[in-house]
C-alpha atoms as a PDB file:
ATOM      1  CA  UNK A   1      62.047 191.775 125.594  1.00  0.00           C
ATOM      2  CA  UNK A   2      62.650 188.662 123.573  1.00  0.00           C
ATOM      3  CA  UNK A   3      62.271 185.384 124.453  1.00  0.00           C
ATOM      4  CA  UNK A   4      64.639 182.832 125.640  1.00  0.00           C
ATOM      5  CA  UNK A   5      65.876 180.520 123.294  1.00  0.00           C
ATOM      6  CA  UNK A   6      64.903 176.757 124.204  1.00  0.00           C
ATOM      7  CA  UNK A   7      68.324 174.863 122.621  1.00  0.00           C
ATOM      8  CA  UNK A   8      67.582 170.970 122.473  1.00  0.00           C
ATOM      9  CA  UNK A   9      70.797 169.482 124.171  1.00  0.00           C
ATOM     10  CA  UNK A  10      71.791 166.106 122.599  1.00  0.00           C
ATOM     11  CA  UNK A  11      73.412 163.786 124.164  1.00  0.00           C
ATOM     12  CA  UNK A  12      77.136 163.024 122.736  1.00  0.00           C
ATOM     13  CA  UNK A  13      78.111 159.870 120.901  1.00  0.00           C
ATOM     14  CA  UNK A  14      80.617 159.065 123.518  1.00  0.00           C
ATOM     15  CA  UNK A  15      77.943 159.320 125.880  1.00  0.00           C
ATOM     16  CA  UNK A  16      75.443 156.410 124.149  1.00  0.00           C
ATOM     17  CA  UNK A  17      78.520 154.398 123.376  1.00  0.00           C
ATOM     18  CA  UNK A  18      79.300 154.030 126.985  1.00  0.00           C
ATOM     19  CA  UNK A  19      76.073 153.303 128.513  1.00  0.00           C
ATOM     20  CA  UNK A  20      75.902 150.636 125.252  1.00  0.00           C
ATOM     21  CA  UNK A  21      79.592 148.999 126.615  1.00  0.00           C
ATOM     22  CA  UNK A  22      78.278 148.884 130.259  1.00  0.00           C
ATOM     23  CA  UNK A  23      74.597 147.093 129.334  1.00  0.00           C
ATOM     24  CA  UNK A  24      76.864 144.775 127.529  1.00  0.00           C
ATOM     25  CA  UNK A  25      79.375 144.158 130.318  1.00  0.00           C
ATOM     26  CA  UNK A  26      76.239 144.024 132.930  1.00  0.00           C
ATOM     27  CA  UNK A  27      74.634 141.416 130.807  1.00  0.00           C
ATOM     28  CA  UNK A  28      77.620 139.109 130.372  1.00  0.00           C
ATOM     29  CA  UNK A  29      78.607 139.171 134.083  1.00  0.00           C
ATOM     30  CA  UNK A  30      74.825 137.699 134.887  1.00  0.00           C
ATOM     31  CA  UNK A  31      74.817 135.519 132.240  1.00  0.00           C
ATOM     32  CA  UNK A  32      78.298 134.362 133.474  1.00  0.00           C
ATOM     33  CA  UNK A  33      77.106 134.469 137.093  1.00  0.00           C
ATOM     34  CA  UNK A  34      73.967 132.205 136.327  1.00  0.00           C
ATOM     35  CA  UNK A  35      75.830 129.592 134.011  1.00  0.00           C
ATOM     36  CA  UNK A  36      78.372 129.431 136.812  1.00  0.00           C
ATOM     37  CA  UNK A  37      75.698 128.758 139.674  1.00  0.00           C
ATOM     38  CA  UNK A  38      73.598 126.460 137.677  1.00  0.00           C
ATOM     39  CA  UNK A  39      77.112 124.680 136.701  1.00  0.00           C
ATOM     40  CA  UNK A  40      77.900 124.529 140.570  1.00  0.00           C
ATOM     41  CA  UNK A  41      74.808 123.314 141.469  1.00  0.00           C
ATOM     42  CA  UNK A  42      74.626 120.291 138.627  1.00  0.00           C
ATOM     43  CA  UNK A  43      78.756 119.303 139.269  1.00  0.00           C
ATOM     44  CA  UNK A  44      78.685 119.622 142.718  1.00  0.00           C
ATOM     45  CA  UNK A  45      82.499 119.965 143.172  1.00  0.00           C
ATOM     46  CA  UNK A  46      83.771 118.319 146.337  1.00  0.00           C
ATOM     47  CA  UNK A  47      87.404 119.682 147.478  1.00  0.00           C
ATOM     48  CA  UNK A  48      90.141 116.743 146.347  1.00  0.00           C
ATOM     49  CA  UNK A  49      91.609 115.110 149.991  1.00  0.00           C
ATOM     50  CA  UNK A  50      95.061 114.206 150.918  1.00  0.00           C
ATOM     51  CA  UNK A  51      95.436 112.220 154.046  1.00  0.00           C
ATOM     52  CA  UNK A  52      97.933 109.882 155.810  1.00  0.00           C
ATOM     53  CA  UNK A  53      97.132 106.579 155.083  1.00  0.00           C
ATOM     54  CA  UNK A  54      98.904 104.346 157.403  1.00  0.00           C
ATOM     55  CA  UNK A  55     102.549 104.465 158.240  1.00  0.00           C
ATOM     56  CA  UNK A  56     105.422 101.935 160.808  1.00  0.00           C
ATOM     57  CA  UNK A  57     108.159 102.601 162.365  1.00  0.00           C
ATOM     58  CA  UNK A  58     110.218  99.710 160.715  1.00  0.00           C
ATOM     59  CA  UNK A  59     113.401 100.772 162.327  1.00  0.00           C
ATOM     60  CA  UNK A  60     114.737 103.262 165.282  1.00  0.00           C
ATOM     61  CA  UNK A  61     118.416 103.491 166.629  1.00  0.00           C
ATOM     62  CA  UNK A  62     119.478 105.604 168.839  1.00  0.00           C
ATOM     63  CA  UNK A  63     123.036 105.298 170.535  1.00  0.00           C
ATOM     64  CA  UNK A  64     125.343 106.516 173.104  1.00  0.00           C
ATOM     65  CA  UNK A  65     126.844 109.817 171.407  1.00  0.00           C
ATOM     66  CA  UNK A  66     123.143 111.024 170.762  1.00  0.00           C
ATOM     67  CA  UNK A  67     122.976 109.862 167.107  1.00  0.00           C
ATOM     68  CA  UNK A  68     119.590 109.029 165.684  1.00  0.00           C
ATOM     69  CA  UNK A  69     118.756 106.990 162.470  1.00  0.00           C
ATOM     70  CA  UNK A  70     114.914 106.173 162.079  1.00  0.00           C
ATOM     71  CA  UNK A  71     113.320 103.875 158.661  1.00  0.00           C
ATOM     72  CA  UNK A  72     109.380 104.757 158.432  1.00  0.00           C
ATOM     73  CA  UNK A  73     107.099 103.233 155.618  1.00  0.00           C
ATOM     74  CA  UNK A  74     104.401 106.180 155.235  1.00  0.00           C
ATOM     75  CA  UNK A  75     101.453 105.686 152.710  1.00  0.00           C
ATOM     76  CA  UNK A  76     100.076 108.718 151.633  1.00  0.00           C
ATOM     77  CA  UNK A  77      96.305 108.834 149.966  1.00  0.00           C
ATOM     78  CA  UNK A  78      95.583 111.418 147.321  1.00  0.00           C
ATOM     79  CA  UNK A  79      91.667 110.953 146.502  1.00  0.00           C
ATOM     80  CA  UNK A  80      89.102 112.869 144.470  1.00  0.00           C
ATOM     81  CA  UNK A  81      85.384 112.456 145.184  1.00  0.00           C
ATOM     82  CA  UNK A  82      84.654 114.525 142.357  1.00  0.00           C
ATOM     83  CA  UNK A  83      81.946 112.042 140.286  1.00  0.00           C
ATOM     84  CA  UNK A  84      82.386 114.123 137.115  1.00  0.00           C
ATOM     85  CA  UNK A  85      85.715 115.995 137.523  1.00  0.00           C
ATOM     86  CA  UNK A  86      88.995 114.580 136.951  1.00  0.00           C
ATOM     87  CA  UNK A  87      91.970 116.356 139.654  1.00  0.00           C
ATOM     88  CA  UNK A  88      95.326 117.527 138.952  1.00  0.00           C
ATOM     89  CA  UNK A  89      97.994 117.561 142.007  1.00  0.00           C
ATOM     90  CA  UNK A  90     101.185 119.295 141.794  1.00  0.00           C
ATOM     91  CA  UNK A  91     104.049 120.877 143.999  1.00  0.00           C
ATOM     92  CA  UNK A  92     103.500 118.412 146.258  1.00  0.00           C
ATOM     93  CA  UNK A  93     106.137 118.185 148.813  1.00  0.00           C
ATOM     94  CA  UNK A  94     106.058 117.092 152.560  1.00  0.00           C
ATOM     95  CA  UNK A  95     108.336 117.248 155.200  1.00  0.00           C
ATOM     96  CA  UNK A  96     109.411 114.173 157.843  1.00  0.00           C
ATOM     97  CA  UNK A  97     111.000 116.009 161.325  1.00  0.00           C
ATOM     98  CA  UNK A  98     111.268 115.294 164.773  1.00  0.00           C
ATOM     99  CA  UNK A  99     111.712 117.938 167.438  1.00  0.00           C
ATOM    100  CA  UNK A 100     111.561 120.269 165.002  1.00  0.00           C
ATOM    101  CA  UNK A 101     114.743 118.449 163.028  1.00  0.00           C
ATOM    102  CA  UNK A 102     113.707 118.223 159.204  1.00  0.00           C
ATOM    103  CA  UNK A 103     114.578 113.810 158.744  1.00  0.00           C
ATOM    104  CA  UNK A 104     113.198 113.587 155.270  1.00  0.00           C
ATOM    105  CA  UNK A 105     111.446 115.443 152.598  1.00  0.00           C
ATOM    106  CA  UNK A 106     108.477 113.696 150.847  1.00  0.00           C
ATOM    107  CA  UNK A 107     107.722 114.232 147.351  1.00  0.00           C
ATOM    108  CA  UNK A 108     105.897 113.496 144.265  1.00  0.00           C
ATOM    109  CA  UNK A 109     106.012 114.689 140.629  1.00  0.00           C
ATOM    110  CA  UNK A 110     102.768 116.226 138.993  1.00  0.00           C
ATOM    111  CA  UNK A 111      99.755 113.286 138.934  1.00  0.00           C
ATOM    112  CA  UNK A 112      96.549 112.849 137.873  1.00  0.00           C
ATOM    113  CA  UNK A 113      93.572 111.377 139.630  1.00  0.00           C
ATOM    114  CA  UNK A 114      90.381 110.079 138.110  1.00  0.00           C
ATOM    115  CA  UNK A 115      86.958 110.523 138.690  1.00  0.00           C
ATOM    116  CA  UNK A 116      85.758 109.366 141.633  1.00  0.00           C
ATOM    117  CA  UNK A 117      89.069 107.405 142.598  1.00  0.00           C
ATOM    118  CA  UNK A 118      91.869 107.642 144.689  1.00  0.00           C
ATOM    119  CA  UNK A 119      96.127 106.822 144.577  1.00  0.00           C
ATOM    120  CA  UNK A 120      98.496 106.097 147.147  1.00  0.00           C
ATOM    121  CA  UNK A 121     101.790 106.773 147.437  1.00  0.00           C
ATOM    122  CA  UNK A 122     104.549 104.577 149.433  1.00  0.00           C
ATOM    123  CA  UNK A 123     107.491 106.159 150.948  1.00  0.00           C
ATOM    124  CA  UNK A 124     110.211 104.568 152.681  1.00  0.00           C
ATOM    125  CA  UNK A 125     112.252 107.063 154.462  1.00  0.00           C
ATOM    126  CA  UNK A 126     115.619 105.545 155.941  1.00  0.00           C
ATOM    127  CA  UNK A 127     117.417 108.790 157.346  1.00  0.00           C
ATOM    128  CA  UNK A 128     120.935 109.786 157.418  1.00  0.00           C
ATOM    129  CA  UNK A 129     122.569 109.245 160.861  1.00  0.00           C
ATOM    130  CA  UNK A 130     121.109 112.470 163.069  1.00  0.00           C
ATOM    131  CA  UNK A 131     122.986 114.003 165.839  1.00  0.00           C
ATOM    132  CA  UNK A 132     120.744 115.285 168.441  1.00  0.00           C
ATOM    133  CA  UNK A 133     121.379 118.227 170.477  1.00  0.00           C
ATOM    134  CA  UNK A 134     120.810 118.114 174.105  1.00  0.00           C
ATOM    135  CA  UNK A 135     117.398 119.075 174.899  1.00  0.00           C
ATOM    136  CA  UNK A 136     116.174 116.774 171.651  1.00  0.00           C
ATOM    137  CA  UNK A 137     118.050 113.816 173.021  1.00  0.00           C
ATOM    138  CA  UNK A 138     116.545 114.227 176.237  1.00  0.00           C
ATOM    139  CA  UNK A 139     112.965 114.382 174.198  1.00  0.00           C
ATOM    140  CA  UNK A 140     113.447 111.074 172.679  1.00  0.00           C
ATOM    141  CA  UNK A 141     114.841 109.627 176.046  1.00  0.00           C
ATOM    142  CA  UNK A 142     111.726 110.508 177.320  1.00  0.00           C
ATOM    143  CA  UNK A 143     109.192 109.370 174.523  1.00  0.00           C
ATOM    144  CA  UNK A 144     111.347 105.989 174.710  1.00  0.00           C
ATOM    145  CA  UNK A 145     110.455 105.370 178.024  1.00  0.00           C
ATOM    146  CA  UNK A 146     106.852 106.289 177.343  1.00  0.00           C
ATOM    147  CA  UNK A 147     107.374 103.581 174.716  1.00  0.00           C
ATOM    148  CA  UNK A 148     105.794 106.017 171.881  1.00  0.00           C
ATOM    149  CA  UNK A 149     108.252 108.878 169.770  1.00  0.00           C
ATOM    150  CA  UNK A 150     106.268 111.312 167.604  1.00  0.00           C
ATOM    151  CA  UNK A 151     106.921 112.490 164.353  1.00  0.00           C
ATOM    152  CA  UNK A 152     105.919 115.346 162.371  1.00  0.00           C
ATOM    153  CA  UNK A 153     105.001 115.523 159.080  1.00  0.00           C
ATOM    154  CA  UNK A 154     103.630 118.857 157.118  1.00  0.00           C
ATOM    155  CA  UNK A 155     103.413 120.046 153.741  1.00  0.00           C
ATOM    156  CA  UNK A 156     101.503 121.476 150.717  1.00  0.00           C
ATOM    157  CA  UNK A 157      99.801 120.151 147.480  1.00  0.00           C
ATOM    158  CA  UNK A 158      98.032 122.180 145.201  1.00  0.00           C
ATOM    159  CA  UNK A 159      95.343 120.985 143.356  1.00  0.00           C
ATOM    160  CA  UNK A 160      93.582 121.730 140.350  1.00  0.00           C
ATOM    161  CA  UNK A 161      90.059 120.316 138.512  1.00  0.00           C
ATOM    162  CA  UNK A 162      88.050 121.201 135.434  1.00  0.00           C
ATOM    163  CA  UNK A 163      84.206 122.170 136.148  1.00  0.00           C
ATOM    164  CA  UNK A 164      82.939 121.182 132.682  1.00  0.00           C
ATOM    165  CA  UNK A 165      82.859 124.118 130.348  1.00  0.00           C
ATOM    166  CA  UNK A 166      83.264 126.834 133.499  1.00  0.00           C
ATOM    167  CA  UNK A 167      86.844 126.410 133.330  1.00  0.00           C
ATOM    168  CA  UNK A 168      89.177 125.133 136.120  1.00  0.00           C
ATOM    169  CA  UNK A 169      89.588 125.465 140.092  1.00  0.00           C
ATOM    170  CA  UNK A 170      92.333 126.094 141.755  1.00  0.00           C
ATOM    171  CA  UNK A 171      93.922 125.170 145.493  1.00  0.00           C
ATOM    172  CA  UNK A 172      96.146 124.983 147.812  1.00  0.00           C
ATOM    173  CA  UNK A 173      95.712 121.908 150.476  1.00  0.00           C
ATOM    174  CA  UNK A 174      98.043 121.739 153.592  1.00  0.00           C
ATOM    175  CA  UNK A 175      99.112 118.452 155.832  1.00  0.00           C
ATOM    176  CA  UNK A 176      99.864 119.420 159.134  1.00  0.00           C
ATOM    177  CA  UNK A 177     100.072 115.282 161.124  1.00  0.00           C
ATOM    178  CA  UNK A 178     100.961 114.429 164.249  1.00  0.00           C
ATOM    179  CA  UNK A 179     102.570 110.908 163.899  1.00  0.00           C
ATOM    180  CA  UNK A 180     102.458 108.789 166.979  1.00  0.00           C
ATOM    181  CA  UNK A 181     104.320 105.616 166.932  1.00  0.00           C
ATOM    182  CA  UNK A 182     104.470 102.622 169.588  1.00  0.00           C
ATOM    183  CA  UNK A 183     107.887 100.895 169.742  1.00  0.00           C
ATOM    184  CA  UNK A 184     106.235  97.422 169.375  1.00  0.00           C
ATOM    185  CA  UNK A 185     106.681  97.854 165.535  1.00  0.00           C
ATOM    186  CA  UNK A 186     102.664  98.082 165.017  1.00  0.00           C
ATOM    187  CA  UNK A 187     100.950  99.803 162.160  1.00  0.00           C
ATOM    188  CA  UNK A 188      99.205 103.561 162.681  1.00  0.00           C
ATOM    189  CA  UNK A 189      96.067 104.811 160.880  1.00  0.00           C
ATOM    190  CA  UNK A 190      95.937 108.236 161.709  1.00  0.00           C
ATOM    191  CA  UNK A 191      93.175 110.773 161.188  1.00  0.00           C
ATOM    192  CA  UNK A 192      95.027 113.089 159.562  1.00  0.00           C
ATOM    193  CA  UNK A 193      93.795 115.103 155.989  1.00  0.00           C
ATOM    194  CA  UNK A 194      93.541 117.882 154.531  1.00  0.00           C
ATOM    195  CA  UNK A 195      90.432 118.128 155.025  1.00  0.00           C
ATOM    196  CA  UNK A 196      88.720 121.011 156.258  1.00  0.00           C
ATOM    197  CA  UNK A 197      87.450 120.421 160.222  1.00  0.00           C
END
């Protein structure tokens, strides 16, 4: 009986060129990983901050058939603590309500803020005359005779800065405020940012 024939089995071209791509691939993503981390770690990003400022109630009138027309200075403070990033903002847009009533919408076109700085933006908002329904003009009677009417003002920014040769990050950063004013026409400095808590 003869004996088996031992056949040497190669392996295919195919084979060796995929395990060649992979290595490749593998090595790149650790390479990338490590320049990123070591990037990171010399940049030390810090997340750009939008906060409410300071902001008056300059004017509030509110008459007989339930109309109500308000005039409030807001400053709003975009600031990057970034000592070796510049930061983009963009689709910026906040909204001014009471009672869930949309007064004014807040906006700003595409901006830039340097390294390590901040900007400020001034809004007057002098509203259109705004019937009230019931239940919101008994709301305002209310916060009238509490001699303080809140506000609400929310909205998005996104927000974008360059990490040095790692390319560019990207986010979103919300406003979501609270505005508490006293009727004796005095300033408010709320703490209210983006920030995260």
């Amino acid at each position: 009986m003869p004996d088996p024939v031992l056949r040497e089995r190669h392996t295919s071209l195919f084979i060796w060129g995929a395990v060649v791509i992979c290595a490749i691939l593998a090595t790149v993503v650790i390479i990338t990983g490590i320049v990123v981390f070591v990037g990171y770690i010399v940049i030390r990003p810090k997340m750009p901050v939008v906060s409410v400022k300071s902001a008056h109630l300059d004017n509030i009138f509110y008459d007989v058939a339930s109309v109500l027309t308000v005039q409030i200075s807001i400053v709003i403070k975009a600031e990057n603590r970034n000592t070796k990033a510049h930061s983009s903002f963009y689709d910026t847009s906040f909204i001014l309500g009471f009672s869930g009533l949309e007064i004014a919408k807040l906006v700003a076109a595409p901006f830039d803020v340097r390294k390590n700085s901040s900007i400020e933006f001034h809004y007057l908002v002098e509203s259109s005359p705004i019937p009230l329904n019931p239940q919101e003009a008994e709301v305002l009677y209310f916060s009238l005779r509490q001699n303080r009417v809140s506000f609400d003002l929310r909205g998005t920014t996104r927000t974008r800065w360059r990490l040095g040769l790692l390319g560019s990050v990207k986010f979103w950063l919300h406003l979501n405020c609270q505005l508490q004013f006293p009727i004796n026409g005095s300033s408010i400095h709320p703490h209210c940012s983006t920030r995260s808590k």
